[in-house]
Protein backbone atom coordinates (compact mmCIF):
# COMPACT_ATOMS: atom_id res chain seq x y z
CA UNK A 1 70.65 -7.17 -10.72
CA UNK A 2 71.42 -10.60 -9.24
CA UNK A 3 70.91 -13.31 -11.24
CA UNK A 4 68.46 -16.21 -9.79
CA UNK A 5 69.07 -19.43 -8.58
CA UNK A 6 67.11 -22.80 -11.00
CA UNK A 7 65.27 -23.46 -7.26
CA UNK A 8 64.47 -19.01 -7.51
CA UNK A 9 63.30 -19.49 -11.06
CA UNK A 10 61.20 -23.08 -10.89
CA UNK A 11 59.23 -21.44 -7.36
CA UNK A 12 59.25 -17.96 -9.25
CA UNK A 13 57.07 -20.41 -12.64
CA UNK A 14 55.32 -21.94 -9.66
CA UNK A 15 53.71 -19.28 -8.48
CA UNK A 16 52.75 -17.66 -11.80
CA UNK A 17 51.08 -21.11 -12.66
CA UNK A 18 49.02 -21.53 -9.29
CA UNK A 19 47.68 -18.38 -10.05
CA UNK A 20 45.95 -20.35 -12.52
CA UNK A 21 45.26 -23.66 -11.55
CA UNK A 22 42.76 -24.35 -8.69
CA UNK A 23 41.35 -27.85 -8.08
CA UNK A 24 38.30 -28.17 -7.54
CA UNK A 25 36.10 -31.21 -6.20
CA UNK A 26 34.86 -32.06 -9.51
CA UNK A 27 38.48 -31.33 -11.17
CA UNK A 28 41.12 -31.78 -8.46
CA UNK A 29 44.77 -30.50 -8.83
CA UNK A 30 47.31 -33.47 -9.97
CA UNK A 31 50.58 -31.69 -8.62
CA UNK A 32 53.95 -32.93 -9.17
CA UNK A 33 57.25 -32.54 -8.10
CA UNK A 34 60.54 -34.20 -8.73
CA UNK A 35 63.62 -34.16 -6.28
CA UNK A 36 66.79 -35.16 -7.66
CA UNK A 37 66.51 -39.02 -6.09
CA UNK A 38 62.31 -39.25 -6.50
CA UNK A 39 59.08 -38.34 -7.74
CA UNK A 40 55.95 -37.40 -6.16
CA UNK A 41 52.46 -36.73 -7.02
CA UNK A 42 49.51 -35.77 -5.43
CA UNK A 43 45.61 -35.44 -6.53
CA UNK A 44 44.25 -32.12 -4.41
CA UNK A 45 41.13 -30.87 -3.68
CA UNK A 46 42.11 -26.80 -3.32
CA UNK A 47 38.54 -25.79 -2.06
CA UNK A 48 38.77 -28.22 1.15
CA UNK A 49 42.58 -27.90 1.27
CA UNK A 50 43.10 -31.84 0.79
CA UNK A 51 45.16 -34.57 -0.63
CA UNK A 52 42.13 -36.99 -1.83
CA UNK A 53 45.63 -39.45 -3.44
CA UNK A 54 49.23 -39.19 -3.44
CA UNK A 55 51.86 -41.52 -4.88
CA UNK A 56 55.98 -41.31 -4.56
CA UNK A 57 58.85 -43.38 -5.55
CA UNK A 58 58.98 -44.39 -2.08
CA UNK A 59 55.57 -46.00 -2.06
CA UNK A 60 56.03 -49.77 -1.73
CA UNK A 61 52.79 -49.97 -4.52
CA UNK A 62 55.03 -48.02 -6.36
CA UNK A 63 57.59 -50.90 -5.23
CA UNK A 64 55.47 -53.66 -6.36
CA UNK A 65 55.28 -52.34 -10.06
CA UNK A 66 58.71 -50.89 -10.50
CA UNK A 67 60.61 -53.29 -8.20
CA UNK A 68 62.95 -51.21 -6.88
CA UNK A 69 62.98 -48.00 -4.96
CA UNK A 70 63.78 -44.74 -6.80
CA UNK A 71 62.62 -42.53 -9.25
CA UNK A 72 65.66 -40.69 -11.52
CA UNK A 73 64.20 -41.90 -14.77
CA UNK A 74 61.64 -41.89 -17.31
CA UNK A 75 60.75 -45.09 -16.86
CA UNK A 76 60.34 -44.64 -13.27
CA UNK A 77 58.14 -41.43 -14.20
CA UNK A 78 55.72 -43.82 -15.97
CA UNK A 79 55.92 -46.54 -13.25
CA UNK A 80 54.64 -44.04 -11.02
CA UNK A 81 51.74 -42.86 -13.29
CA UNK A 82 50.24 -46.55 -13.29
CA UNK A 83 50.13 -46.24 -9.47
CA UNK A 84 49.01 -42.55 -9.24
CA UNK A 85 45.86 -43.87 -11.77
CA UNK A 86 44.81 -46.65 -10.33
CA UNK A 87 44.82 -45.20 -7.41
CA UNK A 88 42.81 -42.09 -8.91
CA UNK A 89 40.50 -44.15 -10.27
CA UNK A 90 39.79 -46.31 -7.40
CA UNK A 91 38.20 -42.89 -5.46
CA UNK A 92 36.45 -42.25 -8.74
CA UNK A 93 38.45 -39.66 -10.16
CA UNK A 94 38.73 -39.15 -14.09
CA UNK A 95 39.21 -35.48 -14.50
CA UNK A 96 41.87 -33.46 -13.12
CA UNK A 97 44.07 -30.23 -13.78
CA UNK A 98 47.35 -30.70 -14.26
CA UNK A 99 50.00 -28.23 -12.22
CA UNK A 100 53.64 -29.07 -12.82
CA UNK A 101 54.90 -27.20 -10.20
CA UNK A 102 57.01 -24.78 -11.99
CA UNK A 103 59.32 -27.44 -13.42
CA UNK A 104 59.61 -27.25 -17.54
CA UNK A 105 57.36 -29.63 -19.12
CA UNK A 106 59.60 -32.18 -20.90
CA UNK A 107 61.85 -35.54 -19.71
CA UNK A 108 60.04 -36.81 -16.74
CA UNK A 109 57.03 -34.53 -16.04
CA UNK A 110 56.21 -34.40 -19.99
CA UNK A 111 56.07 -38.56 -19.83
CA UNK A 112 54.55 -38.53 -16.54
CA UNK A 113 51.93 -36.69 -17.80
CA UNK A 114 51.42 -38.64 -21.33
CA UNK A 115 50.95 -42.30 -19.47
CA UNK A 116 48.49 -40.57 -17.25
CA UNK A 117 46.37 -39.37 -20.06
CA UNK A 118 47.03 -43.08 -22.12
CA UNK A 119 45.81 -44.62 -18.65
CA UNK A 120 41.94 -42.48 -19.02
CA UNK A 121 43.00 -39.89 -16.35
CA UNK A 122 41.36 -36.86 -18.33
CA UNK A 123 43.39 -33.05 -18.15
């Protein structure tokens, strides 16, 4: 047997996770996913199929706190998690559910996720 590619294996965690996780309006999906240059994020509402608020390294809010484009470390993880929560919190949003996209939970998804909860964001 063929052994599988880190993209096969993250898509292959992906999937068993999302058979879990559903957003819903009153607990919407906070999905991540990290490229090898940025990080994105996105609050979803699964039931209506929509992004109610998204955030990225390339977001010039993101630009305003960080001040600099970019997102390879840590730091920039947590930059990104001030954004993401004010932003959340401006539509009202306190609870979510937290998918990681497949990606192991540690480095920049594990400190993503801590400044969201130390910001209020609930999951």
């Amino acid at each position: 047997m063929a052994k599988l590619s880190r993209h096969a294996k993250r898509l292959r965690r992906h999937r068993r996770i999302r058979k879990k996780v559903f957003g819903t309006p009153e607990r919407p999906r906070l999905a991540v996913y990290r490229s090898l240059n940025h990080f994105y994020a996105q609050v979803i509402d699964d039931t209506q199929g929509k992004t109610l608020v998204s955030a990225s390294t390339l977001d010039p809010e993101y630009m305003k706190v960080a001040g600099k484009r970019g997102g390879k470390s840590i730091e920039a993880a947590t930059n990104l998690a001030q954004v993401l929560v004010k932003k959340a919190h401006d539509k009202g949003i306190k609870k979510v559910v937290f998918d990681r996209g497949g990606f192991m939970y540690h480095g920049k998804i594990k400190a993503f996720a801590d400044k969201c909860r130390e910001l209020g964001l609930e999951f």
